[in-house]
C-alpha atoms as a PDB file:
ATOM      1  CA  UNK A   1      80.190  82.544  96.996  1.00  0.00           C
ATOM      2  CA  UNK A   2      83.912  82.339  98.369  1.00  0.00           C
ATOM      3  CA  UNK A   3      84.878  83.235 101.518  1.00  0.00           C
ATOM      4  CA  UNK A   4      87.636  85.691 103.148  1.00  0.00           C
ATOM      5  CA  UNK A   5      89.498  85.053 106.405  1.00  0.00           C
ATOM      6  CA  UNK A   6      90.335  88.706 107.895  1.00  0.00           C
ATOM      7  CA  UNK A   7      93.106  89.112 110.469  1.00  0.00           C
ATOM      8  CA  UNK A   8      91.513  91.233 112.722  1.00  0.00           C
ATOM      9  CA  UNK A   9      93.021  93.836 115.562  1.00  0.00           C
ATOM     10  CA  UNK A  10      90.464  93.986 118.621  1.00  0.00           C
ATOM     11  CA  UNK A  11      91.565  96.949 120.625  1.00  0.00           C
ATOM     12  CA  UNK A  12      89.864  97.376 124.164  1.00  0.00           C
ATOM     13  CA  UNK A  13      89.583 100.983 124.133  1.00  0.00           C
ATOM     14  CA  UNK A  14      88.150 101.600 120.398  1.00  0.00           C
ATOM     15  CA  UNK A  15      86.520  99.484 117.608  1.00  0.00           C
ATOM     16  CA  UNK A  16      88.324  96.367 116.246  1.00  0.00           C
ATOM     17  CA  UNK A  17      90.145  96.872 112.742  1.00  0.00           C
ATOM     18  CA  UNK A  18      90.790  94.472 110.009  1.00  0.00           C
ATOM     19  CA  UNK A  19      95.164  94.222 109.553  1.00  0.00           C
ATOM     20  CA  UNK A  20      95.013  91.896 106.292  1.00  0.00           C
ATOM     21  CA  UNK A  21      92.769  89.703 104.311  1.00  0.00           C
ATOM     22  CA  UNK A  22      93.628  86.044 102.835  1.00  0.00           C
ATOM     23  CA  UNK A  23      92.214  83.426 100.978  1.00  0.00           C
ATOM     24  CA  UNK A  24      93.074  80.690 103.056  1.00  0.00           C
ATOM     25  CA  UNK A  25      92.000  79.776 106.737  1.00  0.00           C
ATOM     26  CA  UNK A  26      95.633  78.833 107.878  1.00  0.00           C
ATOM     27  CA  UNK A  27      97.391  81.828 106.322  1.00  0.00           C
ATOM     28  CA  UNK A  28      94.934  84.202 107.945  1.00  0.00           C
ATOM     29  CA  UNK A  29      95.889  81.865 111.025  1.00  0.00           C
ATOM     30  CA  UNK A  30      99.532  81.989 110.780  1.00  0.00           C
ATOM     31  CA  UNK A  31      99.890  85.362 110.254  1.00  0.00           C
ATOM     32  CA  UNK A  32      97.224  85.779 113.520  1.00  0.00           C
ATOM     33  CA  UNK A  33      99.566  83.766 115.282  1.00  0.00           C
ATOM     34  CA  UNK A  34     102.508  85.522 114.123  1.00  0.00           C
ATOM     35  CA  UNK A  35     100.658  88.951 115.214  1.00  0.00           C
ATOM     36  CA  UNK A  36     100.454  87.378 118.586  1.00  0.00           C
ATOM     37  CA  UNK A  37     103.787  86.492 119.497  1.00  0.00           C
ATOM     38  CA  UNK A  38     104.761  89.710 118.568  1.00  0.00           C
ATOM     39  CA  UNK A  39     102.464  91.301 120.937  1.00  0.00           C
ATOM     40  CA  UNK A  40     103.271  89.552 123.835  1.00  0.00           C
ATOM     41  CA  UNK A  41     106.909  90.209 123.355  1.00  0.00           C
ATOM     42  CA  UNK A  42     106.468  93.818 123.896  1.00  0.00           C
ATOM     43  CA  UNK A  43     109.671  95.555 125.888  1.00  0.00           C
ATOM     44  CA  UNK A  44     108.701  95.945 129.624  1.00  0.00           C
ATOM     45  CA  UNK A  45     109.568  99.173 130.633  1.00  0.00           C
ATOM     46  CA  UNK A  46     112.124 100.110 133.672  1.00  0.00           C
ATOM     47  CA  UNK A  47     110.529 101.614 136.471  1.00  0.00           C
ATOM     48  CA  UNK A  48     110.080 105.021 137.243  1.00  0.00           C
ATOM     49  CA  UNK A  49     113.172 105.913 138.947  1.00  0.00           C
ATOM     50  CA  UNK A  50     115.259 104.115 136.445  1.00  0.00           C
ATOM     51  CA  UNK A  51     119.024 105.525 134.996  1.00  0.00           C
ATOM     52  CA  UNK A  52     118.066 107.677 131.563  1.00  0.00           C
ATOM     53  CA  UNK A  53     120.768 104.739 130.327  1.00  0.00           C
ATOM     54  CA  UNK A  54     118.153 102.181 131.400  1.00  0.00           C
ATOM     55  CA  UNK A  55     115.343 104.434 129.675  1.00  0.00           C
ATOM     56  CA  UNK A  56     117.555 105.115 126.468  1.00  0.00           C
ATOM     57  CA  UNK A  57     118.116 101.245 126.095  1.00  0.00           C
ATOM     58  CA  UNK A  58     114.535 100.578 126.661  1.00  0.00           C
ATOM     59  CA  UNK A  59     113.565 103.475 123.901  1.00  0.00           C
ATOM     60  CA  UNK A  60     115.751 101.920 121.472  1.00  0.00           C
ATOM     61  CA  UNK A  61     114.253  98.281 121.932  1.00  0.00           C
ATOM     62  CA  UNK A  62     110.902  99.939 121.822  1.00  0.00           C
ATOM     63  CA  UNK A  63     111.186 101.070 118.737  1.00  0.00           C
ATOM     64  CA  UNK A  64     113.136  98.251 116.893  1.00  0.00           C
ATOM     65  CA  UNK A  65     109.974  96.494 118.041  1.00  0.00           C
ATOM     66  CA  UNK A  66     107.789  98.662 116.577  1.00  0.00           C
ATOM     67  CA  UNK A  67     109.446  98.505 113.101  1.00  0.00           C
ATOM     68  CA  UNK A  68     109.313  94.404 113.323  1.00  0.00           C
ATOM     69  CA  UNK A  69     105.615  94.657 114.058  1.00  0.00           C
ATOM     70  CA  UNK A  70     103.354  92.969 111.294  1.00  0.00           C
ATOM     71  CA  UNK A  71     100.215  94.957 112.421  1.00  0.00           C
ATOM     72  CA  UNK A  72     101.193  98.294 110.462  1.00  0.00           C
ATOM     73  CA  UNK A  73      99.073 100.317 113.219  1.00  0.00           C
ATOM     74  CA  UNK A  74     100.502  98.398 115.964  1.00  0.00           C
ATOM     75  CA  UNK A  75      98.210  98.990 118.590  1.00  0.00           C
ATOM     76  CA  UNK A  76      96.200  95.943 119.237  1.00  0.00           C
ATOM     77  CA  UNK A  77      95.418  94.275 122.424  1.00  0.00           C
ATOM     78  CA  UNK A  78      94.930  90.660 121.164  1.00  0.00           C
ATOM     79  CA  UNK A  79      94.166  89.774 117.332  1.00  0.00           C
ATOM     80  CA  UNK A  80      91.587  86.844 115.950  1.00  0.00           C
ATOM     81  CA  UNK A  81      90.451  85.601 112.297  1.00  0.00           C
ATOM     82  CA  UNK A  82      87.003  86.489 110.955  1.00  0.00           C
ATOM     83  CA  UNK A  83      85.591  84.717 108.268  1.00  0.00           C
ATOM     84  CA  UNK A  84      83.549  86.347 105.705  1.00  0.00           C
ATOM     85  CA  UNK A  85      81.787  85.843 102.793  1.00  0.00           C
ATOM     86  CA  UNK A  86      82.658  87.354  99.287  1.00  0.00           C
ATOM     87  CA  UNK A  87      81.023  87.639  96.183  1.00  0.00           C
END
């Protein structure tokens, strides 16, 4: 029996998802990894009271970082690798 190594989104507020699949342990790890340092680079947003130039800028960032996100769905909280059996 082989196995699978599943990147895996775990979202606090709704069941965990499977992002992508791989045959290898440190690919599945890498692209974890890369998953994460995309996360955690997420645009802080201005405060409240901020300039709509301040908001504008921040929109546009937002967004570029959305379309660089490797996580299609893009909505994880943290990500790990599962590994499962395959027949």
């Amino acid at each position: 029996m082989e196995t699978i190594f599943i990147v895996v989104a775990l979202i606090d507020y709704s069941p965990s998802r499977p992002v992508k699949a791989f045959k290898d342990a440190a690919q599945a790890e890498k692209f974890r990894r890369c998953c994460t340092e995309h996360l955690v680079s997420t645009p802080i947003s201005p405060s409240i009271s901020a300039s709509d130039i301040e908001w504008d800028v921040y929109d546009e960032s937002l967004k570029k970082w959305l379309d660089e996100s490797p996580d299609p769905e893009r909505c994880a909280d943290k990500y790990s690798v599962a590994e499962v059996p395959f027949e």
